[in-house]
PDB file of N, CA and C in Angstrom:
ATOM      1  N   UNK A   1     -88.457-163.101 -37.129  1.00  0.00           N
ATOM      2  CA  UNK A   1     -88.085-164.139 -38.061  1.00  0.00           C
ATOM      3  C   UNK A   1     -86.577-164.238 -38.192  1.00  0.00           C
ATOM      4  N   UNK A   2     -85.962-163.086 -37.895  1.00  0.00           N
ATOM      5  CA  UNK A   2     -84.422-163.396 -37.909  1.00  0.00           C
ATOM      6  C   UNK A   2     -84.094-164.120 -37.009  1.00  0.00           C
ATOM      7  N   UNK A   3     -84.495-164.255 -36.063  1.00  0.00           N
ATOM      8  CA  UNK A   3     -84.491-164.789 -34.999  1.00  0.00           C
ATOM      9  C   UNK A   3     -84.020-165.997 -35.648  1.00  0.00           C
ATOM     10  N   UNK A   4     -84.970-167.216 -36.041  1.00  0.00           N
ATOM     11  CA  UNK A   4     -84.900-168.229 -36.411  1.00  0.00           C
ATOM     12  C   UNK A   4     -84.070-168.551 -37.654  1.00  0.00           C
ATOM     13  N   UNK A   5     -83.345-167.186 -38.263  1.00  0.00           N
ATOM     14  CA  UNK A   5     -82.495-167.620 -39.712  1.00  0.00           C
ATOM     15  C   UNK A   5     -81.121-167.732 -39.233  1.00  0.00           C
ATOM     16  N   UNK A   6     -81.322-166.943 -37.868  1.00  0.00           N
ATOM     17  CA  UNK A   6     -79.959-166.784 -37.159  1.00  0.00           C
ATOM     18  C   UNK A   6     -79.623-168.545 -36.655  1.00  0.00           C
ATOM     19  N   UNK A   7     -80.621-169.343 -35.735  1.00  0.00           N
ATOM     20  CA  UNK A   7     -80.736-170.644 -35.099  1.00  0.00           C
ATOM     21  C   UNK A   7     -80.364-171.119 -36.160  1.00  0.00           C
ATOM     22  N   UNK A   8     -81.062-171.243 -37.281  1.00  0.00           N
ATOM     23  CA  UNK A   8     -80.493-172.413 -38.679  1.00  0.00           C
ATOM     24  C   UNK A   8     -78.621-171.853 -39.175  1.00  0.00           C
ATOM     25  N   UNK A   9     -78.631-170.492 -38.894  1.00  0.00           N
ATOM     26  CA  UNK A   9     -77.314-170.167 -39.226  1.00  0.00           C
ATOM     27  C   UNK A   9     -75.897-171.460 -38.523  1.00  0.00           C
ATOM     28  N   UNK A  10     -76.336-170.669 -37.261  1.00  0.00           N
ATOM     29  CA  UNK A  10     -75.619-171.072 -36.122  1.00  0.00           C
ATOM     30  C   UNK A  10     -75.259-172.844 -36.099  1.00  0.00           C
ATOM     31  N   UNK A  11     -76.632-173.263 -36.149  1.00  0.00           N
ATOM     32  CA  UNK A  11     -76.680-174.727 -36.523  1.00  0.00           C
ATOM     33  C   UNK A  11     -75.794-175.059 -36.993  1.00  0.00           C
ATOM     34  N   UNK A  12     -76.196-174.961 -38.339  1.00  0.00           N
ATOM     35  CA  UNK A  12     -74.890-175.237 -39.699  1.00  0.00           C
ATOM     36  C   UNK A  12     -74.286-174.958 -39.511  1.00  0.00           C
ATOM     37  N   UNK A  13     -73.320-174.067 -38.829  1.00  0.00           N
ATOM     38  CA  UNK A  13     -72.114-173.819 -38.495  1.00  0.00           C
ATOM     39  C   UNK A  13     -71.412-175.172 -37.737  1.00  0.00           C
ATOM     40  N   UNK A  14     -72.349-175.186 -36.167  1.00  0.00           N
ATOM     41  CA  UNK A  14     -71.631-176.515 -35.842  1.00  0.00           C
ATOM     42  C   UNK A  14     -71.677-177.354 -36.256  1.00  0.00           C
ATOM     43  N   UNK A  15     -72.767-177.609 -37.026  1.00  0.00           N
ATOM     44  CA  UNK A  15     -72.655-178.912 -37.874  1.00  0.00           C
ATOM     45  C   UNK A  15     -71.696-179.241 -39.178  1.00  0.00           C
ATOM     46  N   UNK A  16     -71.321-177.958 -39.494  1.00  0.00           N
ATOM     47  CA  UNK A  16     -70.034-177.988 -40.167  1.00  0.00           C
ATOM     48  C   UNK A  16     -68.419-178.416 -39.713  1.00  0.00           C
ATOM     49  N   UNK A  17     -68.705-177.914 -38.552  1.00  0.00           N
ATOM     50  CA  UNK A  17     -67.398-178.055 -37.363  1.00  0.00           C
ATOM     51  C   UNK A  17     -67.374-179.583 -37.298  1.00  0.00           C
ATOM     52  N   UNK A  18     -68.808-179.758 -36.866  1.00  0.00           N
ATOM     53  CA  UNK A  18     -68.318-181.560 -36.429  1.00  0.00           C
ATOM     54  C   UNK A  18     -67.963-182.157 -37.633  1.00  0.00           C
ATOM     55  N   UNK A  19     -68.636-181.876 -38.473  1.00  0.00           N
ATOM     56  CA  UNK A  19     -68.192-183.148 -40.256  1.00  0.00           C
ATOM     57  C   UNK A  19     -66.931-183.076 -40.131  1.00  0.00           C
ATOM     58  N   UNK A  20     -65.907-181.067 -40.565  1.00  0.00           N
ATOM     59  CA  UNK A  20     -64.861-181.420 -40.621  1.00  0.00           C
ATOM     60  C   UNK A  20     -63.974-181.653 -39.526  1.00  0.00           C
ATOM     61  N   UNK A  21     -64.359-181.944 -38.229  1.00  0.00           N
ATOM     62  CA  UNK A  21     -63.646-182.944 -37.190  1.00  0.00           C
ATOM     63  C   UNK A  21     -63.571-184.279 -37.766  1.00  0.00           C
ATOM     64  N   UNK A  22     -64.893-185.136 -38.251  1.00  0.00           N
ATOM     65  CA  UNK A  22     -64.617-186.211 -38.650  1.00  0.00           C
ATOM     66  C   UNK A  22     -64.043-186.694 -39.844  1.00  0.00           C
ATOM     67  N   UNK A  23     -63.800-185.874 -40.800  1.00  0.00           N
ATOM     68  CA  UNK A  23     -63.340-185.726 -42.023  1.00  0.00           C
ATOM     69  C   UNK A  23     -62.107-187.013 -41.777  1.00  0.00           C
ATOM     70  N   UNK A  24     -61.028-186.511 -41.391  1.00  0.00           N
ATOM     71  CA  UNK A  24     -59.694-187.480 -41.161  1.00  0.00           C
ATOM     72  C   UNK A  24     -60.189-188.411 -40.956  1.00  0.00           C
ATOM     73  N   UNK A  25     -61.174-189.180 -40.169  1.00  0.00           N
ATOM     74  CA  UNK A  25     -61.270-190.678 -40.160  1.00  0.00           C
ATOM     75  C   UNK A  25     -62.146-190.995 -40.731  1.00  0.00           C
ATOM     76  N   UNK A  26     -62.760-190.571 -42.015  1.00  0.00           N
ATOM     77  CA  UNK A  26     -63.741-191.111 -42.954  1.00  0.00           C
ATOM     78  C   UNK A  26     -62.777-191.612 -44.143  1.00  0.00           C
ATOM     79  N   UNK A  27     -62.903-192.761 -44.864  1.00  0.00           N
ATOM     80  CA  UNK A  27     -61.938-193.537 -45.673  1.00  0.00           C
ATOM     81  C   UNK A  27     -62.935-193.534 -46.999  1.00  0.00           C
ATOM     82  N   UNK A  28     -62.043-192.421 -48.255  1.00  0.00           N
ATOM     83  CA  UNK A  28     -62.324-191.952 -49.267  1.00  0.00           C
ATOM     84  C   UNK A  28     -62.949-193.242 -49.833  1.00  0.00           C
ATOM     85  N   UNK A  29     -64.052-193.812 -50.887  1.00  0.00           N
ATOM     86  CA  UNK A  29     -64.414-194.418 -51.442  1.00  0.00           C
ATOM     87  C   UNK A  29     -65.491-195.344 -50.470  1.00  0.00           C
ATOM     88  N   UNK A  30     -65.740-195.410 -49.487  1.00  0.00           N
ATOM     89  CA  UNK A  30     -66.581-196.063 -48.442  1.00  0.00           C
ATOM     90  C   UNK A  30     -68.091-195.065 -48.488  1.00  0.00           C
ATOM     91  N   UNK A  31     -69.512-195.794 -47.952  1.00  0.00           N
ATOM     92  CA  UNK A  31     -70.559-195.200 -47.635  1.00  0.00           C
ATOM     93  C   UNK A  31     -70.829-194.247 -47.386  1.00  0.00           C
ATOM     94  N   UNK A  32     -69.658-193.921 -45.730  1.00  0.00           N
ATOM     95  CA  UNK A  32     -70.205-193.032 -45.107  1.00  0.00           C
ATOM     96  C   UNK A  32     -68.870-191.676 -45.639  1.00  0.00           C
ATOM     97  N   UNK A  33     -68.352-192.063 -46.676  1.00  0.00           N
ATOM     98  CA  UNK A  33     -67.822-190.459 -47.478  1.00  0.00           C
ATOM     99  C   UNK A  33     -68.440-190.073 -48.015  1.00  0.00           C
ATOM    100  N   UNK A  34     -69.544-191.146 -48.992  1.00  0.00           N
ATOM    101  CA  UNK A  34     -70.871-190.672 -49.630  1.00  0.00           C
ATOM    102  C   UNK A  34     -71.451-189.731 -49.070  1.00  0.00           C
ATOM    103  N   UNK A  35     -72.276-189.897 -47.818  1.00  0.00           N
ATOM    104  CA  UNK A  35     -72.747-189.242 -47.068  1.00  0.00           C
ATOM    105  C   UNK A  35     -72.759-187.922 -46.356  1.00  0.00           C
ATOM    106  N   UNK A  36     -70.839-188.159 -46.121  1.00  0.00           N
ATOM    107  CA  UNK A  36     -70.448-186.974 -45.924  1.00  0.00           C
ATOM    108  C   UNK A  36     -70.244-185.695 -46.709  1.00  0.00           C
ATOM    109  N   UNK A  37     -70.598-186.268 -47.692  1.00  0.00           N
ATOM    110  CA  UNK A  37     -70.331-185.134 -48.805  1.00  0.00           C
ATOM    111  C   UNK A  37     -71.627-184.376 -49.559  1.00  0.00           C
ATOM    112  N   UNK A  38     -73.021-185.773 -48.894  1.00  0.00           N
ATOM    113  CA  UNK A  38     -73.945-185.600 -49.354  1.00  0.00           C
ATOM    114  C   UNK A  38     -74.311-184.339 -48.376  1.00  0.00           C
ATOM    115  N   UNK A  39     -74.308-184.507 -47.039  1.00  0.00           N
ATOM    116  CA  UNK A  39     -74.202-183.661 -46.061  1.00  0.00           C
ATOM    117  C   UNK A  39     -73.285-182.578 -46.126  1.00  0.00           C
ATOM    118  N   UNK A  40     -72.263-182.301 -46.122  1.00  0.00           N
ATOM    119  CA  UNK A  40     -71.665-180.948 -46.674  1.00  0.00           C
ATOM    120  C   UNK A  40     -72.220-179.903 -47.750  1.00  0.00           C
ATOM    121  N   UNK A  41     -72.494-181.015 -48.775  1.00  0.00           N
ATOM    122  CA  UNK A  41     -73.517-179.926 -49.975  1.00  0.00           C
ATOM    123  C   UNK A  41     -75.006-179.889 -49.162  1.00  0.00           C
ATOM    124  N   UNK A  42     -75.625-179.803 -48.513  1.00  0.00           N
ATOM    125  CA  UNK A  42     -76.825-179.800 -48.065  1.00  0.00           C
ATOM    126  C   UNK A  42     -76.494-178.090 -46.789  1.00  0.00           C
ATOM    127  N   UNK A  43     -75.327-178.494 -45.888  1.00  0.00           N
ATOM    128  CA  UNK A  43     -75.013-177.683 -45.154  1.00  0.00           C
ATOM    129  C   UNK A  43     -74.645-176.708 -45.589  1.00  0.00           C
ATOM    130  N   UNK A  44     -73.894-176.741 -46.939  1.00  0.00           N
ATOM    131  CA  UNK A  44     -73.430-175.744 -47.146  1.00  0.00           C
ATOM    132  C   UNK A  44     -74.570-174.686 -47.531  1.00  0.00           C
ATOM    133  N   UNK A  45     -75.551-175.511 -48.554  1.00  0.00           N
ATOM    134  CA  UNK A  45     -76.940-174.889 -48.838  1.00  0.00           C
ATOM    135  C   UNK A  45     -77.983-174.025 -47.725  1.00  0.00           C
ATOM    136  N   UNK A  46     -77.793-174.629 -47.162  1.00  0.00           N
ATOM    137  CA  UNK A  46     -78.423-173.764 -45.756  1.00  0.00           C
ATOM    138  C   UNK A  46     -77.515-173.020 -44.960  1.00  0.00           C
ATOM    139  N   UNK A  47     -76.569-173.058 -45.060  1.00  0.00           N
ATOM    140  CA  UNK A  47     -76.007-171.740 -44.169  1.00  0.00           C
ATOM    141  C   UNK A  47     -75.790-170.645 -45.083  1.00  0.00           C
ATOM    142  N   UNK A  48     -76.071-170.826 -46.544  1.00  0.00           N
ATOM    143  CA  UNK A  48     -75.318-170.057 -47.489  1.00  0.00           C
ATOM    144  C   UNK A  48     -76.920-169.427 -47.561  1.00  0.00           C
ATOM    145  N   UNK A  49     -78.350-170.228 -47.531  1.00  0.00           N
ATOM    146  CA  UNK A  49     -78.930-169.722 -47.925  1.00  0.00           C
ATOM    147  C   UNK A  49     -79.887-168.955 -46.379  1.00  0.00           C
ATOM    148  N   UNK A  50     -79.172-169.321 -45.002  1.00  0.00           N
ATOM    149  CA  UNK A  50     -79.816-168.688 -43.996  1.00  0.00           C
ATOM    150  C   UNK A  50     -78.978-167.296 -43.932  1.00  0.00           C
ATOM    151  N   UNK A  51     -77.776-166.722 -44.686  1.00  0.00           N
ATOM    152  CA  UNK A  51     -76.993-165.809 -44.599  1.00  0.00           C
ATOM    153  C   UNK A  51     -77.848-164.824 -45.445  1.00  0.00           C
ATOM    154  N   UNK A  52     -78.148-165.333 -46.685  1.00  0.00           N
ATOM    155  CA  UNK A  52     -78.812-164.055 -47.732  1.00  0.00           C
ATOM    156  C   UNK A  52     -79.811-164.208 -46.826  1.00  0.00           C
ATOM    157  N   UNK A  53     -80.716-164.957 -46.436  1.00  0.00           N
ATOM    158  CA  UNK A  53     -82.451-164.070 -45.366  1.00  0.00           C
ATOM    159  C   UNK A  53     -81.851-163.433 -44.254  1.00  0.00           C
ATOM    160  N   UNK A  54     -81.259-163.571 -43.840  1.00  0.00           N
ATOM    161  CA  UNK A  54     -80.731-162.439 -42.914  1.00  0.00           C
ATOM    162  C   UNK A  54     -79.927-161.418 -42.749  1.00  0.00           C
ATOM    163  N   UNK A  55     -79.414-161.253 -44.395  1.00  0.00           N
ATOM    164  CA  UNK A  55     -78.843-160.423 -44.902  1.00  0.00           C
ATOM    165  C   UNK A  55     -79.832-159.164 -45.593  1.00  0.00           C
ATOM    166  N   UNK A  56     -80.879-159.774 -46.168  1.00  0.00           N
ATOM    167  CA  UNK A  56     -82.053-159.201 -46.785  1.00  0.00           C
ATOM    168  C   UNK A  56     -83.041-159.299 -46.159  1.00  0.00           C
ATOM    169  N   UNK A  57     -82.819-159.779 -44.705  1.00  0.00           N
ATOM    170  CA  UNK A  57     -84.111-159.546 -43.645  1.00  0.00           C
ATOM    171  C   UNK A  57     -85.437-160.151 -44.420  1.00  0.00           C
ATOM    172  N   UNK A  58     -85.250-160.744 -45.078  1.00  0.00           N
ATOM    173  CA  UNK A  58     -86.720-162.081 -45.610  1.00  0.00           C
ATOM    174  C   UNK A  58     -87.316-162.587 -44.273  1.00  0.00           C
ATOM    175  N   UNK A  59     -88.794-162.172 -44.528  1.00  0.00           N
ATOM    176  CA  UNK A  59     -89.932-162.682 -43.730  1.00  0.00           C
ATOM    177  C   UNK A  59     -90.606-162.910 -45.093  1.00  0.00           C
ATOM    178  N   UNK A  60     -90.661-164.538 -44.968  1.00  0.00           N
ATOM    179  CA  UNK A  60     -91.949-165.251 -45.981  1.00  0.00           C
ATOM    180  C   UNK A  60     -93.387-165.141 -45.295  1.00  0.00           C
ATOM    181  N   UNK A  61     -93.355-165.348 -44.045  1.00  0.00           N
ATOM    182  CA  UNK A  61     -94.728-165.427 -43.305  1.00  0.00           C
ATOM    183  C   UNK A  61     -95.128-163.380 -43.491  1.00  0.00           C
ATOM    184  N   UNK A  62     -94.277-162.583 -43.560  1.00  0.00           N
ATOM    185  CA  UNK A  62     -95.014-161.272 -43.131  1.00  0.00           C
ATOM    186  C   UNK A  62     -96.332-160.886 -44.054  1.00  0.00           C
ATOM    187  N   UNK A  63     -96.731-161.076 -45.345  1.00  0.00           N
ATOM    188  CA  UNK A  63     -98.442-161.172 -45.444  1.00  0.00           C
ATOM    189  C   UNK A  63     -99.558-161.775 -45.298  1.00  0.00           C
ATOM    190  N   UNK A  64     -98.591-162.933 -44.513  1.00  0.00           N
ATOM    191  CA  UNK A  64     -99.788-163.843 -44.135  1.00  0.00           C
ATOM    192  C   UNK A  64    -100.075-163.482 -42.580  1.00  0.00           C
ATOM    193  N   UNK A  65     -99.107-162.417 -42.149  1.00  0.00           N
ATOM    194  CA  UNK A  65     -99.511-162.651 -40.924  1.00  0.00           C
ATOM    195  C   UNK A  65    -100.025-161.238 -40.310  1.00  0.00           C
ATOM    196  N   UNK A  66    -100.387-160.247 -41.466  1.00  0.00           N
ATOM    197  CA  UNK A  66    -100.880-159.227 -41.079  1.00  0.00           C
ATOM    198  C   UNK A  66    -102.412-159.119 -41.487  1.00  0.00           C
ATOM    199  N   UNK A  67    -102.464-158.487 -40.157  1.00  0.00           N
ATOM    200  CA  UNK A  67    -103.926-158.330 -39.923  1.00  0.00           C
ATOM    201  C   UNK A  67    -104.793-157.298 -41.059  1.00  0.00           C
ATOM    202  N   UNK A  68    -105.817-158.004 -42.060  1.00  0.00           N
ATOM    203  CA  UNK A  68    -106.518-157.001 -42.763  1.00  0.00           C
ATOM    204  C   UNK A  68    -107.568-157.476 -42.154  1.00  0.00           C
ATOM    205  N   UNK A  69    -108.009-155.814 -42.481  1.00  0.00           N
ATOM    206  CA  UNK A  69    -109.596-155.939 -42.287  1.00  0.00           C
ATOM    207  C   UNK A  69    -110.756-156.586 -43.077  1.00  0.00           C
TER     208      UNK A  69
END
């Protein structure tokens, strides 16, 4: 499962990279600053929150996925 907290990590990372590449040519008070900002708080949420599960090694699936008798 870290596996996959690591992929969402990583993600958000570049997807952080590209916003603030585009940052400079987004024009404060327009749509797509809306957006961008709506998207920054969203990114930031998931990389902040794929860091604590893989910091605390969180598996949500691990009792559902062990075998009882």
């Amino acid at each position: 499962m870290t596996t996959i907290w690591r992929a969402i990590f990583a993600s958000s990372l570049v997807l952080l990279a590209l916003l603030g590449l585009s940052v400079p040519y987004i024009e404060p008070g327009t749509g797509t600053f809306v957006i961008s900002l709506m998207s920054l708080g969203m990114l930031v949420v998931m990389l902040v929150a794929s860091a604590a599960f893989i910091y605390f090694n969180w598996d949500p699936f691990a009792k559902l996925l062990e075998s009882t008798p």
